[in-house]
Protein backbone atom coordinates (compact mmCIF):
# COMPACT_ATOMS: atom_id res chain seq x y z
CA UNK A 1 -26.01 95.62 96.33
CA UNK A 2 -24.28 93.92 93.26
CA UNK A 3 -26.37 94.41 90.00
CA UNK A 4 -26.45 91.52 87.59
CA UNK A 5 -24.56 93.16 84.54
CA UNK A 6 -25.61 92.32 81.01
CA UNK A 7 -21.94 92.19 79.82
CA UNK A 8 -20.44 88.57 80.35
CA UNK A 9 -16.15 87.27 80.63
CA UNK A 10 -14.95 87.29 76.99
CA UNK A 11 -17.03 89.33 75.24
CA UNK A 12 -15.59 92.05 72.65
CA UNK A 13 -17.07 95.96 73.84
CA UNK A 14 -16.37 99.52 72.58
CA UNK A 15 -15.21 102.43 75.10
CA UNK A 16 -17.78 104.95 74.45
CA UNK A 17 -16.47 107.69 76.85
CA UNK A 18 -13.56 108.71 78.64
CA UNK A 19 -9.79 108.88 77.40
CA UNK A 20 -10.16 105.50 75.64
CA UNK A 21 -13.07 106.88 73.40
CA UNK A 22 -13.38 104.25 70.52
CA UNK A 23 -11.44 101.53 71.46
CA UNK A 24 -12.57 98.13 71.14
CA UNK A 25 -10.82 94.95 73.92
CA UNK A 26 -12.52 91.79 75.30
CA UNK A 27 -13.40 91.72 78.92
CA UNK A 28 -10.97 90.31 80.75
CA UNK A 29 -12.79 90.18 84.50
CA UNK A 30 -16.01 91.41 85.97
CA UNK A 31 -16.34 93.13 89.11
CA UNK A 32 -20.50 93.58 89.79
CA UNK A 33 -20.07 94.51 93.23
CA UNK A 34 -18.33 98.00 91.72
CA UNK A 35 -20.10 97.85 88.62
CA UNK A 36 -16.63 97.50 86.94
CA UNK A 37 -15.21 95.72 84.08
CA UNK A 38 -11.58 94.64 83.15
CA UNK A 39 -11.14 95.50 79.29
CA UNK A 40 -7.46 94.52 77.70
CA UNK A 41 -5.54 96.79 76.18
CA UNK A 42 -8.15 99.99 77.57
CA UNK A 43 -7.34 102.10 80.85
CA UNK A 44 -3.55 101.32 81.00
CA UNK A 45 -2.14 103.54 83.71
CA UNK A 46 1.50 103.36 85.47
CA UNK A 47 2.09 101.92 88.45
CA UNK A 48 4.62 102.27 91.10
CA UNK A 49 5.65 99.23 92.48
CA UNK A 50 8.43 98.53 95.63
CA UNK A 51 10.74 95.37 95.51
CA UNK A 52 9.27 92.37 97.04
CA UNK A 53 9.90 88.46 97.33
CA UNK A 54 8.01 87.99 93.86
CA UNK A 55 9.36 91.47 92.26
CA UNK A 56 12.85 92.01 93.17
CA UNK A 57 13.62 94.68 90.98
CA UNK A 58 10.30 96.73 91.51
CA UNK A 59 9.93 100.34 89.58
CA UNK A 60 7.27 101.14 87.15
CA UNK A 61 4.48 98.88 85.45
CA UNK A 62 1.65 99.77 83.34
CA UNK A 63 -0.89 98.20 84.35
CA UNK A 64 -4.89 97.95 82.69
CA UNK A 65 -7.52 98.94 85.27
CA UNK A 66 -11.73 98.40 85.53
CA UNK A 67 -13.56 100.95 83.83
CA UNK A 68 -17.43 101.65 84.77
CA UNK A 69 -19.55 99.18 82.81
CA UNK A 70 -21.99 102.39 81.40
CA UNK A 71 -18.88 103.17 79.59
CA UNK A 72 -18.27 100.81 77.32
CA UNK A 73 -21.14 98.88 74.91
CA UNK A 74 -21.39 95.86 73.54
CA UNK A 75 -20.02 94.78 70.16
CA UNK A 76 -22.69 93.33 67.74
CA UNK A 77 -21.90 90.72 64.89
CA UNK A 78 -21.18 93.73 62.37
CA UNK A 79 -18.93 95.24 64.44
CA UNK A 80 -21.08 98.28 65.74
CA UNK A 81 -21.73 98.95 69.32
CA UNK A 82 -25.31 98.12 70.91
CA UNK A 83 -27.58 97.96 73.68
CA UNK A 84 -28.66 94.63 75.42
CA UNK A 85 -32.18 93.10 75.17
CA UNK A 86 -33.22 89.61 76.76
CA UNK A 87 -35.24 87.26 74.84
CA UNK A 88 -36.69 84.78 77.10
CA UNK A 89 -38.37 81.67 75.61
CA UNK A 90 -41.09 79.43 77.25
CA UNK A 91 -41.09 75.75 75.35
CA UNK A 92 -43.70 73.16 75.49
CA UNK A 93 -42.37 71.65 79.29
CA UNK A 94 -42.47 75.22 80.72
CA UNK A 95 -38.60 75.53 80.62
CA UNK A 96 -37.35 79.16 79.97
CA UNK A 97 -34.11 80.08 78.34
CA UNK A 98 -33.07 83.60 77.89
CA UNK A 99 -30.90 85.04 74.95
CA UNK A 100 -29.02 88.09 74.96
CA UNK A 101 -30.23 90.64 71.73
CA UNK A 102 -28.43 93.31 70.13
CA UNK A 103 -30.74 95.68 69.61
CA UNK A 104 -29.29 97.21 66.34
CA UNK A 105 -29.58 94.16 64.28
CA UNK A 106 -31.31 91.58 66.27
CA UNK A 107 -28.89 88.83 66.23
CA UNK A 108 -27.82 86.63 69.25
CA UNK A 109 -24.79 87.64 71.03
């Protein structure tokens, strides 16, 4: 069952843990089936690759690969990693809107 993940396309996280402890990339892709996350520049590993039709020559790539979304955390707007909240707003009609919160500061993301 795919969980809907806090972390959106395009926003700038932190690596908390693993080999990539402190670097900071924007999300490239989301996978929420695997709970993954494509983050540039973080998880580059080699790949081997044959020739094919597209890639004559073939050899070895680096390539980045998803890390687990509990390892990375959002970046706030001073540049410190945070947790998520949800701010959800009823107006006069009874339309909601939700906001995503960083809870170190309390700003909008």
């Amino acid at each position: 069952m795919a969980t809907k993940l806090k972390i959106k396309k395009g926003d700038t996280v932190t690596v908390i843990t693993g080999t990539d402890k402190g670097k900071t990339g924007r999300v490239l892709d989301i996978y929420p089936k695997d709970m993954r996350i494509l983050v540039e520049d973080v998880n580059i590993r080699t790949v081997h690759l044959k020739p094919s039709q597209q890639d004559q020559q073939g050899g070895r790539k680096t390539k980045a690969l998803p890390i687990h979304y509990s390892n990375v955390q959002l970046v706030d707007s001073s540049g410190k990693p945070t947790r998520v909240g949800i701010e959800v707003n009823v107006d006069k009609n009874g339309f909601t809107t939700k906001k995503r919160i960083a809870k170190t500061n309390g700003s909008e993301i």
